[in-house]
C-alpha atoms as a PDB file:
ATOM      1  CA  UNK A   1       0.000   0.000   0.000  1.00  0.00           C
ATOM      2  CA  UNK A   2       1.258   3.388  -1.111  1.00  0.00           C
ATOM      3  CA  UNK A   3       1.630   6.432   1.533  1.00  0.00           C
ATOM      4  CA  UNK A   4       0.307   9.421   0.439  1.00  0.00           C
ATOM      5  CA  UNK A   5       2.164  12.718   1.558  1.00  0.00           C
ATOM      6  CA  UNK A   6       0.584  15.966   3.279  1.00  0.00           C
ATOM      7  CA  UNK A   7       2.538  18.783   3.969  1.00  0.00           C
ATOM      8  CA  UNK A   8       2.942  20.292   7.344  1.00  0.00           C
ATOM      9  CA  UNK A   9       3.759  24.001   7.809  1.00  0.00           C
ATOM     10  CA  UNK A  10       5.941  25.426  10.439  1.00  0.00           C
ATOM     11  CA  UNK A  11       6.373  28.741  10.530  1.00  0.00           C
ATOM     12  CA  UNK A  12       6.591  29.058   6.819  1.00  0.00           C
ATOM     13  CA  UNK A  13       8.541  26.082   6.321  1.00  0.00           C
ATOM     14  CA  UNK A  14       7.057  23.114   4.836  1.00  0.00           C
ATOM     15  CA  UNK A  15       7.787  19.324   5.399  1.00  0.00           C
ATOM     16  CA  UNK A  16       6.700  16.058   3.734  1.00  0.00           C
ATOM     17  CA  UNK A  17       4.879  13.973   6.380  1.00  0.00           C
ATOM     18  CA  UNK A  18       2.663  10.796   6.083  1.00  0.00           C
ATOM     19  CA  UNK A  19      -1.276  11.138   6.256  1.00  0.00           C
ATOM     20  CA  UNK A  20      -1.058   8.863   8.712  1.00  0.00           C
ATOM     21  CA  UNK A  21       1.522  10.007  11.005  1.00  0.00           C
ATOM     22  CA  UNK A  22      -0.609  13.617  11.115  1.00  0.00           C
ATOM     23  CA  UNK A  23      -3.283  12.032  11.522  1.00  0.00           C
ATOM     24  CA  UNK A  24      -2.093  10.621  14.064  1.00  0.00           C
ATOM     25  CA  UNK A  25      -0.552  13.305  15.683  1.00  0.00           C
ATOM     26  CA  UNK A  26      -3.564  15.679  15.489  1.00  0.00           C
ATOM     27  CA  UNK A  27      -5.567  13.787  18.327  1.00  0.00           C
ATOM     28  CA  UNK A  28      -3.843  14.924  21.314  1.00  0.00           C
ATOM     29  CA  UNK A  29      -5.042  14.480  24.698  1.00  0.00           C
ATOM     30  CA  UNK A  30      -3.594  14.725  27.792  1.00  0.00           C
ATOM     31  CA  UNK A  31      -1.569  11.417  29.404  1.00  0.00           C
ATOM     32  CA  UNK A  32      -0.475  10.810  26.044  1.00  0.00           C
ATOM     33  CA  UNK A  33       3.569  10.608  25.299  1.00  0.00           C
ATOM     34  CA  UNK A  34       5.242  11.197  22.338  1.00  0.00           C
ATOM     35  CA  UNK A  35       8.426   9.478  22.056  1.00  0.00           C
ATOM     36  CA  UNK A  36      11.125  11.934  20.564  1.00  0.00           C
ATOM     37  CA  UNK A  37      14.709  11.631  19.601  1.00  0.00           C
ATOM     38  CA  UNK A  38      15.851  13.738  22.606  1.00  0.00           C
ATOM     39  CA  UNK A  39      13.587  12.002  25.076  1.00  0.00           C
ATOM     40  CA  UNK A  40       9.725  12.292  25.824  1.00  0.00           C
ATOM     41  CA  UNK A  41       7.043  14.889  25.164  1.00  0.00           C
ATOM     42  CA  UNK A  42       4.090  14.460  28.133  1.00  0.00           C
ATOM     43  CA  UNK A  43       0.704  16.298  27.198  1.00  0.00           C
ATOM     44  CA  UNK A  44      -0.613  17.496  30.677  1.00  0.00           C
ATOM     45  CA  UNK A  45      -3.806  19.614  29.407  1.00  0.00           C
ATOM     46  CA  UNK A  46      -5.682  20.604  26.307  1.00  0.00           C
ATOM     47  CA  UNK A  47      -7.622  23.551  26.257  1.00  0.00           C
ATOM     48  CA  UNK A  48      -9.073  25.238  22.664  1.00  0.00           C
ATOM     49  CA  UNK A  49      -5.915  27.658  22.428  1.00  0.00           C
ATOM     50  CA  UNK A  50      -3.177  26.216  24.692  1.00  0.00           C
ATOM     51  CA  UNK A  51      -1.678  22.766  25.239  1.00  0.00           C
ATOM     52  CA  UNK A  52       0.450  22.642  28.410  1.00  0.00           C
ATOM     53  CA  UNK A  53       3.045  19.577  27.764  1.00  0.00           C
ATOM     54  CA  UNK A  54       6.208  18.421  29.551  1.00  0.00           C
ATOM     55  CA  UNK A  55       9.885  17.301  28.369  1.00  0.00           C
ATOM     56  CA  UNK A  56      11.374  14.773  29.865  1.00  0.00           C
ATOM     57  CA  UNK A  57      14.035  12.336  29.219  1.00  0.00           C
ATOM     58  CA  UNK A  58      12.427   9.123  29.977  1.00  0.00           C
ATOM     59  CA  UNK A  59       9.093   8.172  30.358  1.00  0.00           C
ATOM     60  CA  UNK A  60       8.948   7.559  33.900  1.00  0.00           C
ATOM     61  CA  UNK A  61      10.060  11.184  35.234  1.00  0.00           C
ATOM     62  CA  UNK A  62       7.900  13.392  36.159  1.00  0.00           C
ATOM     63  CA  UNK A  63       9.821  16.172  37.556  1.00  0.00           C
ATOM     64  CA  UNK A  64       9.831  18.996  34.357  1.00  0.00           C
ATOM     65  CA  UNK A  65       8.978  22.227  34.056  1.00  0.00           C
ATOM     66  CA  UNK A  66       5.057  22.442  32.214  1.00  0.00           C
ATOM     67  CA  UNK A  67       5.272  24.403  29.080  1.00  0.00           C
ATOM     68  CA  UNK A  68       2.147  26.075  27.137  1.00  0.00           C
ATOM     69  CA  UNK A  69       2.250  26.073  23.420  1.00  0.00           C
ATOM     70  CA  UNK A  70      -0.729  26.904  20.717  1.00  0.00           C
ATOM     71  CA  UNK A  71      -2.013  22.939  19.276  1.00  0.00           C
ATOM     72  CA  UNK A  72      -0.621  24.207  15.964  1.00  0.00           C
ATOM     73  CA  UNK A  73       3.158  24.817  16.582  1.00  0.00           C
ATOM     74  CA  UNK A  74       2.819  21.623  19.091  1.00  0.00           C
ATOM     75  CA  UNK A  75       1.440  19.415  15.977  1.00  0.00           C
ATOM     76  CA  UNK A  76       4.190  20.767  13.232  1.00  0.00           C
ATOM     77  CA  UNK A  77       6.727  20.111  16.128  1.00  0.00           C
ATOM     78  CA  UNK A  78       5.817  16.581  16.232  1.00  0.00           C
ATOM     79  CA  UNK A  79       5.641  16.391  12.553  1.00  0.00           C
ATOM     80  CA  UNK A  80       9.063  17.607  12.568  1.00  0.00           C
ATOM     81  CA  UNK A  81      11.017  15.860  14.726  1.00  0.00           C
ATOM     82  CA  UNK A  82       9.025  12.539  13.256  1.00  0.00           C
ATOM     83  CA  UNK A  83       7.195  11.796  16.698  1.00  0.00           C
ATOM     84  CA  UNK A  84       5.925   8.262  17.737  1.00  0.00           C
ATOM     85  CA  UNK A  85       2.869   8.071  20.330  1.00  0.00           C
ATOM     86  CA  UNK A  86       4.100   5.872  23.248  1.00  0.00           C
ATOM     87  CA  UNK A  87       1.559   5.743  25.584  1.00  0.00           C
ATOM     88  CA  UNK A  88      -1.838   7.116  26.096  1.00  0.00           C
ATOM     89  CA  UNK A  89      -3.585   7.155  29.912  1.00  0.00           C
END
């Protein structure tokens, strides 16, 4: 089966991502970590204009600073760094 490719926009940048990978990464909801590169992203609260969301190194901290970011940037910042959901509570 072939992928077909969206684009996802970043601050005027565009990247090639799979449907299914935004897809994927446009449902977020809070207990739900996205396994990055650098370590863990923890989604702590959705509201209609903010997501708070902490980094942390491995899964099972939980000591990290909670950072507020608009859904949008949060999505394309998944889409870049080529996020993987890990876990959803």
């Amino acid at each position: 089966m072939e992928r077909m490719q969206t684009k996802c926009v970043y601050r005027g940048m565009q990247e090639m991502v799979s449907a299914e990978a935004k897809h994927a990464v446009v449902a977020l909801s809070p207990g739900q970590i996205w396994k990055t590169d650098q370590g863990c992203i923890l989604i702590t609260s959705h509201g209609e204009r903010v997501v708070a969301y902490k980094k942390l190194r491995n899964p099972d901290q939980r000591a990290a600073v909670t950072n507020l970011i608009r859904p949008e940037a949060l999505v394309s910042y998944l889409c870049q760094v080529g996020a993987e959901l890990a876990e959803s509570r």
